[in-house]
PDB file of N, CA and C in Angstrom:
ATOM      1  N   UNK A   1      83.597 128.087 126.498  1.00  0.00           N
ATOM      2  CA  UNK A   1      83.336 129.365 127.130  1.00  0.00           C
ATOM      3  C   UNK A   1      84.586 129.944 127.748  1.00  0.00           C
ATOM      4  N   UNK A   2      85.633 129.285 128.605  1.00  0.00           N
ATOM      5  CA  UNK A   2      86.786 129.707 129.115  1.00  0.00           C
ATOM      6  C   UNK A   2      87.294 129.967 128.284  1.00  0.00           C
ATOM      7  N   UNK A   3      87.891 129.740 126.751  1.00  0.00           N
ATOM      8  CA  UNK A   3      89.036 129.852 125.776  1.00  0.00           C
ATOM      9  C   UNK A   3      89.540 131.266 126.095  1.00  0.00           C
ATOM     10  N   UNK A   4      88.606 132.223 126.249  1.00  0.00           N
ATOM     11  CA  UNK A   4      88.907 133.486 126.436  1.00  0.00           C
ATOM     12  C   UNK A   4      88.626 134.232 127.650  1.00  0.00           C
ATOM     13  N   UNK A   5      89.179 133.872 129.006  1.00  0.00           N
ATOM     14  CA  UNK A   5      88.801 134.616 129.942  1.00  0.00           C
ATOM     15  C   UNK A   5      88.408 135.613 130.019  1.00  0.00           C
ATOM     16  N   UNK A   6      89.048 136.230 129.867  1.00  0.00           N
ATOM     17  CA  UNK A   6      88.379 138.005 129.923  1.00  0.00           C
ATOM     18  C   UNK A   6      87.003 137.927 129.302  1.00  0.00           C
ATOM     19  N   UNK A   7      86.710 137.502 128.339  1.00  0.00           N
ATOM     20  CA  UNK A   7      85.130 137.824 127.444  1.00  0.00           C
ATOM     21  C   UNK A   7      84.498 136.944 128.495  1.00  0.00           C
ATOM     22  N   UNK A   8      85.136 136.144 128.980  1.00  0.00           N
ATOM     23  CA  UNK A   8      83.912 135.084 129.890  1.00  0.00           C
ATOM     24  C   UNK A   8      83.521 136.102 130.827  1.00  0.00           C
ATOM     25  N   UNK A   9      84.426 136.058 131.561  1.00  0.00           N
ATOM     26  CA  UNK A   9      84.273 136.953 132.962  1.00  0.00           C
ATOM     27  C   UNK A   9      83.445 138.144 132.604  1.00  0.00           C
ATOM     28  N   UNK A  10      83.662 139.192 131.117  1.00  0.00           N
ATOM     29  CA  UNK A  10      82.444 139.925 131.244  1.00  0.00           C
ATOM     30  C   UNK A  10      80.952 139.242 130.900  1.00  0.00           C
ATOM     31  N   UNK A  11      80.891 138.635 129.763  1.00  0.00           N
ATOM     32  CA  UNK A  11      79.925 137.418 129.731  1.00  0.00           C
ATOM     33  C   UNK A  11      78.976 136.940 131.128  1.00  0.00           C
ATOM     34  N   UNK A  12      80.032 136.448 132.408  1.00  0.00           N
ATOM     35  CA  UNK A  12      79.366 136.494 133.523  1.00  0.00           C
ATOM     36  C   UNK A  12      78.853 137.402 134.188  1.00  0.00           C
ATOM     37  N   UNK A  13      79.400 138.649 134.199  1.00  0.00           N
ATOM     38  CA  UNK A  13      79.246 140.012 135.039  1.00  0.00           C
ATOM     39  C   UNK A  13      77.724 140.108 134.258  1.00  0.00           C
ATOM     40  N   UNK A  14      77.754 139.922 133.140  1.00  0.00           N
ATOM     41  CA  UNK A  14      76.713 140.925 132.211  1.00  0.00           C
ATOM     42  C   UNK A  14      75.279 139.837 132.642  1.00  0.00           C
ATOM     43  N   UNK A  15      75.416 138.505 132.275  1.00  0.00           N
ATOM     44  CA  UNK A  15      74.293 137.303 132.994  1.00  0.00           C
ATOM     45  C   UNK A  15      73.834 137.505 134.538  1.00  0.00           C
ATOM     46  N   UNK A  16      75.230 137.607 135.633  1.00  0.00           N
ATOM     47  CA  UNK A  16      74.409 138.459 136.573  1.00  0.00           C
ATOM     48  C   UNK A  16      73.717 139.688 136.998  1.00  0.00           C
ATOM     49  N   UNK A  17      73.800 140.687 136.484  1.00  0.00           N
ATOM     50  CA  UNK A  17      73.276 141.956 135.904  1.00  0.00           C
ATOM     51  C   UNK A  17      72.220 141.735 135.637  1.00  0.00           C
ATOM     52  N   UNK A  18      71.878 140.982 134.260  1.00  0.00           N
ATOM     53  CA  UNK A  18      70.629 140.895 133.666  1.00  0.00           C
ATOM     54  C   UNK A  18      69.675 140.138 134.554  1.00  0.00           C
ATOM     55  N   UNK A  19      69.886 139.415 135.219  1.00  0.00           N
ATOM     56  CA  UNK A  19      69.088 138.187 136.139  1.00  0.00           C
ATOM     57  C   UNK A  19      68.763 139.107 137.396  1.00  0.00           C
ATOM     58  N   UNK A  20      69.698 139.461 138.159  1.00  0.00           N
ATOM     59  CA  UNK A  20      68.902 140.979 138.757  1.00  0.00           C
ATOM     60  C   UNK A  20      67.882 141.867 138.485  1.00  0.00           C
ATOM     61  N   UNK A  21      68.493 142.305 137.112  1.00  0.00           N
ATOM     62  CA  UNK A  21      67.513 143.399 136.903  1.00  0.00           C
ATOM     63  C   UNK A  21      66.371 143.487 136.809  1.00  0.00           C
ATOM     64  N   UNK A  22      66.048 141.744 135.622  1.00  0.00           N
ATOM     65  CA  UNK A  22      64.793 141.354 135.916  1.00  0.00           C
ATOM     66  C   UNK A  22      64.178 140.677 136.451  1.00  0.00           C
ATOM     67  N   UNK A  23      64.684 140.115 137.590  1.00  0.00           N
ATOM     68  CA  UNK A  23      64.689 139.441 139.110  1.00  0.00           C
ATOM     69  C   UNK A  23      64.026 137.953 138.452  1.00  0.00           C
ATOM     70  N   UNK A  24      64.887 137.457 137.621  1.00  0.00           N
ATOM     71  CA  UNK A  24      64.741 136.282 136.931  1.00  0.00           C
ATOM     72  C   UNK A  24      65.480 135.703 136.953  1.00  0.00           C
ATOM     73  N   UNK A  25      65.729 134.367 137.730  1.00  0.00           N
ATOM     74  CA  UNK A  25      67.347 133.552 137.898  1.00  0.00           C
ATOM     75  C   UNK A  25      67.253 132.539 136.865  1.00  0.00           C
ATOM     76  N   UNK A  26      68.191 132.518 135.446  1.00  0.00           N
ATOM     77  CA  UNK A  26      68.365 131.100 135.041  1.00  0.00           C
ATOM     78  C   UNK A  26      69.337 130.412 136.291  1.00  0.00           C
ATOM     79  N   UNK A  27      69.491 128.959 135.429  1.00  0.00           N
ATOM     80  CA  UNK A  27      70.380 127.747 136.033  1.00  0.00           C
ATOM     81  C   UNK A  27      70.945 127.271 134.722  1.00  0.00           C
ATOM     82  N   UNK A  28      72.249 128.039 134.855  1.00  0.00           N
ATOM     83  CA  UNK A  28      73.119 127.115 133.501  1.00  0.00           C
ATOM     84  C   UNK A  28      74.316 126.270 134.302  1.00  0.00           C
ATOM     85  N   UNK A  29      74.685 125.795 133.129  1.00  0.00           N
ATOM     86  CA  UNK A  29      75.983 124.713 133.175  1.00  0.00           C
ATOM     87  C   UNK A  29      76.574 124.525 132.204  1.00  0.00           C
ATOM     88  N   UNK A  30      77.782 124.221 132.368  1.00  0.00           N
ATOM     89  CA  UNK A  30      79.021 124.768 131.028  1.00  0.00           C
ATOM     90  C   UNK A  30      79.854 123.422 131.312  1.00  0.00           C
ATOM     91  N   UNK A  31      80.661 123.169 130.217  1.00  0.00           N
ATOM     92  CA  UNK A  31      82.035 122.215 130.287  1.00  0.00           C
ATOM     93  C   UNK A  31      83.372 123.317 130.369  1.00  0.00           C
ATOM     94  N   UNK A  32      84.295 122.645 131.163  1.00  0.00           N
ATOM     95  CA  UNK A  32      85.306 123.089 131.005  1.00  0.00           C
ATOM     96  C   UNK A  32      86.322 122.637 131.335  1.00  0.00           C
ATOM     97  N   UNK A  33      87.768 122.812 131.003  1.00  0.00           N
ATOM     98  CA  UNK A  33      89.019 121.748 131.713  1.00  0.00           C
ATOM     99  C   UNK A  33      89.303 122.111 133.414  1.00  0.00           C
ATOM    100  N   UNK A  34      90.055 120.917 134.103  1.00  0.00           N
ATOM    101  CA  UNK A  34      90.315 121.106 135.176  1.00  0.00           C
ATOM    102  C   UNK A  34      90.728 122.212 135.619  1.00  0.00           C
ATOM    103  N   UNK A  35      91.713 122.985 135.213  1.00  0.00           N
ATOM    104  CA  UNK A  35      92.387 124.504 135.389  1.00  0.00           C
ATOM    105  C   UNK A  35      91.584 125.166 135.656  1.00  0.00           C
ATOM    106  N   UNK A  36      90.007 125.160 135.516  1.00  0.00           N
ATOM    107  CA  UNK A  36      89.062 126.086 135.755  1.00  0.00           C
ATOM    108  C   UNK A  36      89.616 126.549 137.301  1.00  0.00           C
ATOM    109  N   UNK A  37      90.057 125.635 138.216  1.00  0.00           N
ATOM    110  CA  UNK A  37      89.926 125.600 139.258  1.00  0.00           C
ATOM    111  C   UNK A  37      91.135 126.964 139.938  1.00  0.00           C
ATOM    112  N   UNK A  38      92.238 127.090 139.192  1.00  0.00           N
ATOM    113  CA  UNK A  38      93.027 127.877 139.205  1.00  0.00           C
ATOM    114  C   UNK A  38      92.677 129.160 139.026  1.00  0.00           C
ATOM    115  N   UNK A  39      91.228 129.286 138.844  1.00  0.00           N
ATOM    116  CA  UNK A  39      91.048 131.273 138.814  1.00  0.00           C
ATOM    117  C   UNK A  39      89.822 131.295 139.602  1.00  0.00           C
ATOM    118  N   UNK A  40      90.140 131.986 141.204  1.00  0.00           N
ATOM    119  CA  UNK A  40      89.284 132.374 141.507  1.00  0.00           C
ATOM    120  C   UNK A  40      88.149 132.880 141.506  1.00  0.00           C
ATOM    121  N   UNK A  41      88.785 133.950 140.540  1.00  0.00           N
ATOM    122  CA  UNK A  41      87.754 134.994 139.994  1.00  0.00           C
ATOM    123  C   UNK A  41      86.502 134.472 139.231  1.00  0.00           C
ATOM    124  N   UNK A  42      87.262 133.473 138.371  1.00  0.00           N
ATOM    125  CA  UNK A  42      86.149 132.742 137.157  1.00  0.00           C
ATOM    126  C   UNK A  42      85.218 131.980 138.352  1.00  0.00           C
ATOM    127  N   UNK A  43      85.651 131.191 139.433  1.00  0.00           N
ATOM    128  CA  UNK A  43      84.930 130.362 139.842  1.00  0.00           C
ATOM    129  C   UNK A  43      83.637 130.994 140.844  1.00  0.00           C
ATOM    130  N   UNK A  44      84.325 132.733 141.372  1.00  0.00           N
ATOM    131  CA  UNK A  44      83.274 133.503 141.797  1.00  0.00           C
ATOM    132  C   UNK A  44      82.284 133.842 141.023  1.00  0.00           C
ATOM    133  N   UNK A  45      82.499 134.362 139.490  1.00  0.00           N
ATOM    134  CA  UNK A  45      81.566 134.816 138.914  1.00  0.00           C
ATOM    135  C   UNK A  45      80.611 133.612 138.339  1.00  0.00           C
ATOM    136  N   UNK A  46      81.192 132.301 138.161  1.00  0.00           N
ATOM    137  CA  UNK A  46      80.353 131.660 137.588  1.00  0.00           C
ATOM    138  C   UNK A  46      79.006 131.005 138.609  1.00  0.00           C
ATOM    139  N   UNK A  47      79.651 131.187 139.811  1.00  0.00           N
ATOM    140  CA  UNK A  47      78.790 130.833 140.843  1.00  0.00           C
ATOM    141  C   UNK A  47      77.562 132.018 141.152  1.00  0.00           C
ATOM    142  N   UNK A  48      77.936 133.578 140.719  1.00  0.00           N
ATOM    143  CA  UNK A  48      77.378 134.357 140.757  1.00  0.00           C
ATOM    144  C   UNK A  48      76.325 134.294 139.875  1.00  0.00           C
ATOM    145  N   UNK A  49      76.843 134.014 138.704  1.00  0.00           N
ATOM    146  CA  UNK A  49      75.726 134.162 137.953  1.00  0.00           C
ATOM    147  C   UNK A  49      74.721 132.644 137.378  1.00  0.00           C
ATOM    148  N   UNK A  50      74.899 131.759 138.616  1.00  0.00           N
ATOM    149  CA  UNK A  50      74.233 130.496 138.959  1.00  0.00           C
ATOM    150  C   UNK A  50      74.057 129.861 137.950  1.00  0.00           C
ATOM    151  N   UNK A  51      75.892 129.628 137.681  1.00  0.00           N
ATOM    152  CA  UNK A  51      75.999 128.272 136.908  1.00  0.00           C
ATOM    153  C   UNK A  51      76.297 127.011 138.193  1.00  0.00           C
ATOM    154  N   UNK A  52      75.049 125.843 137.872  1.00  0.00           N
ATOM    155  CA  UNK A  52      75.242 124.886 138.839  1.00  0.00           C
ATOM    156  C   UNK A  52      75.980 123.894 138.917  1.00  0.00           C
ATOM    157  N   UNK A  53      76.622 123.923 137.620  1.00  0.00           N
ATOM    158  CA  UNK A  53      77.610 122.624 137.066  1.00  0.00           C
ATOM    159  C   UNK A  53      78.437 122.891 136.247  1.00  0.00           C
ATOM    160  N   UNK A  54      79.317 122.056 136.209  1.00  0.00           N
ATOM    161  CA  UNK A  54      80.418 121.720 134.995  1.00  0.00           C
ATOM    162  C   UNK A  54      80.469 120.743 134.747  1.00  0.00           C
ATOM    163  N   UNK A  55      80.921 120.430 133.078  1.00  0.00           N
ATOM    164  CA  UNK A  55      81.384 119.100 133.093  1.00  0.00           C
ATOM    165  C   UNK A  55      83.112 119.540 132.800  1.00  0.00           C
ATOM    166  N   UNK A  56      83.810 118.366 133.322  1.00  0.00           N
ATOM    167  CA  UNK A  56      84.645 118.408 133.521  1.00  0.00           C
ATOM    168  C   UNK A  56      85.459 116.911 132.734  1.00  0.00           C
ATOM    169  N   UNK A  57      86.226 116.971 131.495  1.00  0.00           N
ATOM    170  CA  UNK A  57      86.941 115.318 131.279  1.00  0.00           C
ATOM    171  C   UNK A  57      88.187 115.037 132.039  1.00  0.00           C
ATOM    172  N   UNK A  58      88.184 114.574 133.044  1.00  0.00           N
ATOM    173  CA  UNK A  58      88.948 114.193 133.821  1.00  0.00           C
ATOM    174  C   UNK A  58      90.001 113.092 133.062  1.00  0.00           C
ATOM    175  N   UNK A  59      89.230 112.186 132.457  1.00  0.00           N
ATOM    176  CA  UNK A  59      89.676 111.407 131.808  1.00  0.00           C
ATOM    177  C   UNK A  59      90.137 110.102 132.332  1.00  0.00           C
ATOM    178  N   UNK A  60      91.346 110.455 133.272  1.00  0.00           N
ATOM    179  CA  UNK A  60      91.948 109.791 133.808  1.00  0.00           C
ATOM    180  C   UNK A  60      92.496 109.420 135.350  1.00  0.00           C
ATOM    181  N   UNK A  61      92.874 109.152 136.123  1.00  0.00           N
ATOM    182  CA  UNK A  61      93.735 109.584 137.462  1.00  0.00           C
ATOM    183  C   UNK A  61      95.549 108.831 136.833  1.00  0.00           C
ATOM    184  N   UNK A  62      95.435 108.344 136.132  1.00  0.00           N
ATOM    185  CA  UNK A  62      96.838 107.990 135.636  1.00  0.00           C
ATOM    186  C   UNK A  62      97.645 108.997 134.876  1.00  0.00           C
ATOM    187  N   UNK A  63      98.389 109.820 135.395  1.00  0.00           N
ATOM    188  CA  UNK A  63      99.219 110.777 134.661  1.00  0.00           C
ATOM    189  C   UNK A  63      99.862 110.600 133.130  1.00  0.00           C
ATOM    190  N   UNK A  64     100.220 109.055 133.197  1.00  0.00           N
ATOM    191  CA  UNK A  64     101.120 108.801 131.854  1.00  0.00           C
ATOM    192  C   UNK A  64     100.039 108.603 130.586  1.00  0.00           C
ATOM    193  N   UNK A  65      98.556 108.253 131.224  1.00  0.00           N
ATOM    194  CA  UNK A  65      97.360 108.183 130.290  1.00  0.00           C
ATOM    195  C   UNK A  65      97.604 109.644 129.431  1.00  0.00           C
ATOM    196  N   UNK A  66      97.021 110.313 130.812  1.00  0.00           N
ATOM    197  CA  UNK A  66      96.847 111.939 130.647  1.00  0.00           C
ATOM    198  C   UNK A  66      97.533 112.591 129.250  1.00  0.00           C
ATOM    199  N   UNK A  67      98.719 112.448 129.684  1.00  0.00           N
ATOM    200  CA  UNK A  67      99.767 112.454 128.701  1.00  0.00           C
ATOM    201  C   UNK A  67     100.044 111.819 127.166  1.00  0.00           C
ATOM    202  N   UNK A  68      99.861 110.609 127.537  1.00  0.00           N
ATOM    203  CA  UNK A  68      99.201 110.276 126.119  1.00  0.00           C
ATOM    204  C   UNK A  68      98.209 110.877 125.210  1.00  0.00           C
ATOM    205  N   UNK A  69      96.880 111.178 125.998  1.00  0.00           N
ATOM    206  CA  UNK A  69      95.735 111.557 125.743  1.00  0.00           C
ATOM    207  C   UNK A  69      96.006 113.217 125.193  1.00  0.00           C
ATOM    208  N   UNK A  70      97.390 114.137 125.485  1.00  0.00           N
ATOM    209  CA  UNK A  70      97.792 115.446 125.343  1.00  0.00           C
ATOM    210  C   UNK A  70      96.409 116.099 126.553  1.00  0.00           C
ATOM    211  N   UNK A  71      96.057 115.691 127.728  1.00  0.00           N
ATOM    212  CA  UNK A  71      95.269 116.314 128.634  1.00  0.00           C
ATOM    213  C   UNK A  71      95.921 117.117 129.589  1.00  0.00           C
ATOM    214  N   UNK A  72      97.429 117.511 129.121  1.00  0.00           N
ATOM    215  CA  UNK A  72      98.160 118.087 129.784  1.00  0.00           C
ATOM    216  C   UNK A  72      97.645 119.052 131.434  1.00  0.00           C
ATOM    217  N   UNK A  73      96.288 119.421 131.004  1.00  0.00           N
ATOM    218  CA  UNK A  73      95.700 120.783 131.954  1.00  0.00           C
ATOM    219  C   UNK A  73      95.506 119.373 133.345  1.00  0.00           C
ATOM    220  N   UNK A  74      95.292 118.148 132.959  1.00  0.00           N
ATOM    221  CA  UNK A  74      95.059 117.622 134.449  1.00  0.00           C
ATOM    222  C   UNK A  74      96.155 117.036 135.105  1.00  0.00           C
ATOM    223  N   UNK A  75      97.477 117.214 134.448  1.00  0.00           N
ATOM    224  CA  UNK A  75      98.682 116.830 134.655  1.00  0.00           C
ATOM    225  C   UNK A  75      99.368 117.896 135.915  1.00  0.00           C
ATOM    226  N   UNK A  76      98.393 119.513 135.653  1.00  0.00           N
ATOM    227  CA  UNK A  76      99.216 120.511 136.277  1.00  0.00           C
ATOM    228  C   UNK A  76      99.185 120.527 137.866  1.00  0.00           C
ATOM    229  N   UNK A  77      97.702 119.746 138.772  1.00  0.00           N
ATOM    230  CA  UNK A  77      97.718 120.307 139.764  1.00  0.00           C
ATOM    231  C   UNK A  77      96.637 118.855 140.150  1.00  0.00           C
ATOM    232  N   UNK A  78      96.603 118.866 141.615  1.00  0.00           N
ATOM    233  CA  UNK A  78      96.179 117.535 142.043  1.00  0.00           C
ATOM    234  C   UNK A  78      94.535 117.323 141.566  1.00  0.00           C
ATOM    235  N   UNK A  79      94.077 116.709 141.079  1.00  0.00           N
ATOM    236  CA  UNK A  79      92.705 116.672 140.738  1.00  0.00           C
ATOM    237  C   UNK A  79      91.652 116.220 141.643  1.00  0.00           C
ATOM    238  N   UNK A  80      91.646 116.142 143.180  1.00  0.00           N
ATOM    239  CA  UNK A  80      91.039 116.299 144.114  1.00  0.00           C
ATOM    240  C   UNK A  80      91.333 117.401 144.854  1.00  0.00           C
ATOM    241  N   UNK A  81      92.318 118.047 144.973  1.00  0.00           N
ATOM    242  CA  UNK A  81      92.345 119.518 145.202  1.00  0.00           C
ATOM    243  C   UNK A  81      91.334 120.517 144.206  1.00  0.00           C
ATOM    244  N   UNK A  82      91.812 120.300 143.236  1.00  0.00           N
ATOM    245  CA  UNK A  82      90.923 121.095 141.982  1.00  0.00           C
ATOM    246  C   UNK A  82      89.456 121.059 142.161  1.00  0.00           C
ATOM    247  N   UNK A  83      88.524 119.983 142.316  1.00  0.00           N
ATOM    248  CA  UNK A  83      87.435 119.140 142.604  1.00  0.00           C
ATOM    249  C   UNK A  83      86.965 119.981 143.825  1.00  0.00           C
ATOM    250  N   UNK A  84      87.678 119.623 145.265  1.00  0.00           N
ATOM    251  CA  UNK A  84      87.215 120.627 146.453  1.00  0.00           C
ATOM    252  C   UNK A  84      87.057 121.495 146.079  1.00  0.00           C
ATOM    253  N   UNK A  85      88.238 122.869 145.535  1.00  0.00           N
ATOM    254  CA  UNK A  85      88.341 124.172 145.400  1.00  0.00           C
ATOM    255  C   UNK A  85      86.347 124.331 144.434  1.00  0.00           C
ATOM    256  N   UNK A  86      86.697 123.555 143.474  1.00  0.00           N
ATOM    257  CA  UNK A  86      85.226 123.731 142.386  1.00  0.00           C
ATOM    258  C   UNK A  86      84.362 123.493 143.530  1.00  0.00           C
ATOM    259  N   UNK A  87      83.923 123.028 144.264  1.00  0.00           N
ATOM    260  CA  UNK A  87      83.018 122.568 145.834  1.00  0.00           C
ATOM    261  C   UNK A  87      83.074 123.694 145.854  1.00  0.00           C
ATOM    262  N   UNK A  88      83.943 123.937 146.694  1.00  0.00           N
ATOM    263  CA  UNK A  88      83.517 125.304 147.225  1.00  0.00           C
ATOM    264  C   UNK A  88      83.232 126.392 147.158  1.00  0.00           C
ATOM    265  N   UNK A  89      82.713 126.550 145.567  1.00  0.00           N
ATOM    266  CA  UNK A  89      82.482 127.724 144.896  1.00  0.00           C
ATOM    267  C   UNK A  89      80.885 127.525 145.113  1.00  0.00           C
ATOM    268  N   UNK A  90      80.412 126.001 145.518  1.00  0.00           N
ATOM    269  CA  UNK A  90      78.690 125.885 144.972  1.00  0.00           C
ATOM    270  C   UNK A  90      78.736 125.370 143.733  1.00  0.00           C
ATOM    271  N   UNK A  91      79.744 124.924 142.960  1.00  0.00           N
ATOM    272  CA  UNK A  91      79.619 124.403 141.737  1.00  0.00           C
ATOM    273  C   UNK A  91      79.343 122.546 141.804  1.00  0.00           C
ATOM    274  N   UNK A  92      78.446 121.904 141.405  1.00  0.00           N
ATOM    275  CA  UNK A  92      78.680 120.645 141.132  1.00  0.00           C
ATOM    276  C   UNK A  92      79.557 120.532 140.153  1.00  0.00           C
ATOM    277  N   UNK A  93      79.809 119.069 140.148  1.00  0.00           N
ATOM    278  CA  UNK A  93      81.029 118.343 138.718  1.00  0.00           C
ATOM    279  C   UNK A  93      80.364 117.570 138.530  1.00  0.00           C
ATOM    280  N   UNK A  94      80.268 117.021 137.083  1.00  0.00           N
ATOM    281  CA  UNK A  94      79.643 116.261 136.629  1.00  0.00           C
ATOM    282  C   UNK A  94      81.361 115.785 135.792  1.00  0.00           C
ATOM    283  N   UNK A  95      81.820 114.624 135.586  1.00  0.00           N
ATOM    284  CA  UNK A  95      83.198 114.415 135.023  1.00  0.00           C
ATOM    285  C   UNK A  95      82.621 113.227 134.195  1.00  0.00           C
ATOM    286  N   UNK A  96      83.856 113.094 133.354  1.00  0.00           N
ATOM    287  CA  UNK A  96      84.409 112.281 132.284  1.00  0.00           C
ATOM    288  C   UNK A  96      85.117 111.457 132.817  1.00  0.00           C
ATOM    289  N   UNK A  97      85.293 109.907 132.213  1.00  0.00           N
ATOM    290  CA  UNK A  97      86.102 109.148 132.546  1.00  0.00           C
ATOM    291  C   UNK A  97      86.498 108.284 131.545  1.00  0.00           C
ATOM    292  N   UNK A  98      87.740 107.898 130.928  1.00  0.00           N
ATOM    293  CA  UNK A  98      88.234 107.122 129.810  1.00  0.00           C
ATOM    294  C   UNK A  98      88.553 106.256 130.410  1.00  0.00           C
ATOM    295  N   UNK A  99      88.130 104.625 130.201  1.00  0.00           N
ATOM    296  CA  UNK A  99      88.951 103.505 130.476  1.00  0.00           C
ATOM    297  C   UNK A  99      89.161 102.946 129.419  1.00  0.00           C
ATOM    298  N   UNK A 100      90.667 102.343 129.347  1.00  0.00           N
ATOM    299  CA  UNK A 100      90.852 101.610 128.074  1.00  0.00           C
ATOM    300  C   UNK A 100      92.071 102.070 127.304  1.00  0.00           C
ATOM    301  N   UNK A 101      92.540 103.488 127.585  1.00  0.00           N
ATOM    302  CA  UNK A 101      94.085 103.858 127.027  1.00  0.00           C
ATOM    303  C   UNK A 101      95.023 103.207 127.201  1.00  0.00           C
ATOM    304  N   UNK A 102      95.890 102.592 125.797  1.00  0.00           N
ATOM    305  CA  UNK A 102      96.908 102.348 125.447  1.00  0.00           C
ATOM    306  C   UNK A 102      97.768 101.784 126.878  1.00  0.00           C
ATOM    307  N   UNK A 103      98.261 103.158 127.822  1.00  0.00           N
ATOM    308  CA  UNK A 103      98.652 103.167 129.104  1.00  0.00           C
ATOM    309  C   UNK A 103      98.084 102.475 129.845  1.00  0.00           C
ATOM    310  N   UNK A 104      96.806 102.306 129.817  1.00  0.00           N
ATOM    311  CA  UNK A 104      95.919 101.774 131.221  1.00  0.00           C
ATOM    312  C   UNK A 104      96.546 100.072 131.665  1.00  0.00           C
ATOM    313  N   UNK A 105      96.204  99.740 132.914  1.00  0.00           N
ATOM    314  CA  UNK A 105      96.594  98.722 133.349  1.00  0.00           C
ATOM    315  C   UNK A 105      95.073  98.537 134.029  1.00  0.00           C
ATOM    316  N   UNK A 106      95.493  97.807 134.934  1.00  0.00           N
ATOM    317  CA  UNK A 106      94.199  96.887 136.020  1.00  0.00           C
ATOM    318  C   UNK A 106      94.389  98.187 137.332  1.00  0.00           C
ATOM    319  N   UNK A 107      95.521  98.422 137.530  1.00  0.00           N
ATOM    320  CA  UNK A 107      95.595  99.690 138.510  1.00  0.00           C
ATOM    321  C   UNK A 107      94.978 100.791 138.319  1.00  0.00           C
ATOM    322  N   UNK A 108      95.257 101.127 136.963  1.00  0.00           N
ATOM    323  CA  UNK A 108      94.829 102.549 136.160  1.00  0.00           C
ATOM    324  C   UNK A 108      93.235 102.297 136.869  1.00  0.00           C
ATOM    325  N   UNK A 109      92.501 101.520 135.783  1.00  0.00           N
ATOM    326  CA  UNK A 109      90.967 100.987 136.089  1.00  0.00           C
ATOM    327  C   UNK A 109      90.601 101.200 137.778  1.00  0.00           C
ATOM    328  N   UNK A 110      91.089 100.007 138.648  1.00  0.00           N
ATOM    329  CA  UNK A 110      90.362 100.705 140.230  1.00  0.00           C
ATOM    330  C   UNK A 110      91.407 102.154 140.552  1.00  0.00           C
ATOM    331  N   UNK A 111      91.866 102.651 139.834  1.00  0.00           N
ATOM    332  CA  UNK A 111      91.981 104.277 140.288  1.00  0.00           C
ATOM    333  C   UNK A 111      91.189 104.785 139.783  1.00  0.00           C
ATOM    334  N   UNK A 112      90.386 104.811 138.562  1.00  0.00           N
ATOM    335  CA  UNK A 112      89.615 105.346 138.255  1.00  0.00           C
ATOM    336  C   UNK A 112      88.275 105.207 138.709  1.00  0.00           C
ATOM    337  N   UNK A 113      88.327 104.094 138.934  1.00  0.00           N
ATOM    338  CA  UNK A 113      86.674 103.745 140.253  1.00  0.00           C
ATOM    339  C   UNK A 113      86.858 104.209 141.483  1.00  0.00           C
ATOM    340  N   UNK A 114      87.634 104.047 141.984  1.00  0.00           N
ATOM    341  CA  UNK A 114      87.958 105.029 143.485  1.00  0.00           C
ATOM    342  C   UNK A 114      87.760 106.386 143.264  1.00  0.00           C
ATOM    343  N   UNK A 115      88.671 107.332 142.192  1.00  0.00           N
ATOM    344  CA  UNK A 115      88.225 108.292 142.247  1.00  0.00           C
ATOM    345  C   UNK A 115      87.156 108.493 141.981  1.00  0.00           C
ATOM    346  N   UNK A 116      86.100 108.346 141.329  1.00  0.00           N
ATOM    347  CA  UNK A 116      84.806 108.147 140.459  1.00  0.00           C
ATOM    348  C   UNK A 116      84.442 108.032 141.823  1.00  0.00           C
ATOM    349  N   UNK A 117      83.820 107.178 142.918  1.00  0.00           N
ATOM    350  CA  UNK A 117      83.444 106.978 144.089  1.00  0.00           C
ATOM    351  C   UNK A 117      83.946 108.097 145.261  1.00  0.00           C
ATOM    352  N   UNK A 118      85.074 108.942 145.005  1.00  0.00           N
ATOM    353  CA  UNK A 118      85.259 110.085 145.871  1.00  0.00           C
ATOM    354  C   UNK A 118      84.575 110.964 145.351  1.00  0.00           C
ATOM    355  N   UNK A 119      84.948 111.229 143.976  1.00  0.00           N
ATOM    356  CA  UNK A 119      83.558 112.695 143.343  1.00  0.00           C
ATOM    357  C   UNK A 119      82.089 112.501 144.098  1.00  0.00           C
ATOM    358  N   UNK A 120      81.701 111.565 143.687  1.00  0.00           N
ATOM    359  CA  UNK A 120      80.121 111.324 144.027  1.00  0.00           C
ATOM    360  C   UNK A 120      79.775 111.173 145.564  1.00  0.00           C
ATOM    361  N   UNK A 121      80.659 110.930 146.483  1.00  0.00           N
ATOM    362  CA  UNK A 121      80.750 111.621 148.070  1.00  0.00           C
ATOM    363  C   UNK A 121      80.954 113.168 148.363  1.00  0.00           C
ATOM    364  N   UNK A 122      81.402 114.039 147.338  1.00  0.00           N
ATOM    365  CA  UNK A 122      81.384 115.450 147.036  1.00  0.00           C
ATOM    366  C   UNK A 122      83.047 115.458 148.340  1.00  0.00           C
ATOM    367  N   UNK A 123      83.702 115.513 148.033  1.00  0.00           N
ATOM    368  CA  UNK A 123      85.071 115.520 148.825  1.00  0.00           C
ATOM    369  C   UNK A 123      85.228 117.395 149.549  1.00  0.00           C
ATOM    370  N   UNK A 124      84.908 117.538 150.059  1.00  0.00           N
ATOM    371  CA  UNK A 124      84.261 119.162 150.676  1.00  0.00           C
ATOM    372  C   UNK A 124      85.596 119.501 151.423  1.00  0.00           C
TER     373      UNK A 124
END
């Protein structure tokens, strides 16, 4: 749904519109990469037009995984920052988690359970 911002964002405008008009609220939920978190705008409208979730492939908390994996978008910006900001739109996360890359170690693994255990406390 993001590939093309602009069509999303009218896409959303037009879902809240219609749910007004006929005073009928769906509840959707979409996947999308971490970066979602980087446009305000997207994260207002999607909340507007009561999407309750994302999924999100996190994949990893190990950068050099990431990288391997070409997940470049979770490489750009802290992924518990990203996570709050999505909070605070009203959006749940529902995430992805890869164990087992090439990269991974025994560290990689309890980083990935720690973080996994901060999502599901909702980090606000």
């Amino acid at each position: 749904m993001i590939g093309n911002k602009r069509s999303a964002k009218e896409l959303l405008k037009f879902l809240q519109d219609y749910q007004l008009k006929h005073e009928y609220q769906f509840k959707f939920g979409t996947e999308a990469s971490l970066d979602v978190a980087d446009d305000e705008e997207l994260l207002r409208l999607l909340h507007q037009a009561n999407f309750e979730w994302i999924f999100i492939g996190i994949e990893s908390p190990d950068t050099e995984s990431l990288k391997e994996t070409k997940k470049f978008q979770n490489t750009r910006q802290d992924i518990l920052s990203s996570v709050r900001k999505i909070y605070s739109h009203g959006i749940e996360i529902t995430a992805g988690f890869i164990v087992g890359f090439d990269n991974d170690t025994m560290k990689t693994l309890i980083s990935s359970i720690a973080l996994s255990w901060t999502l599901v406390f909702k980090p606000r």
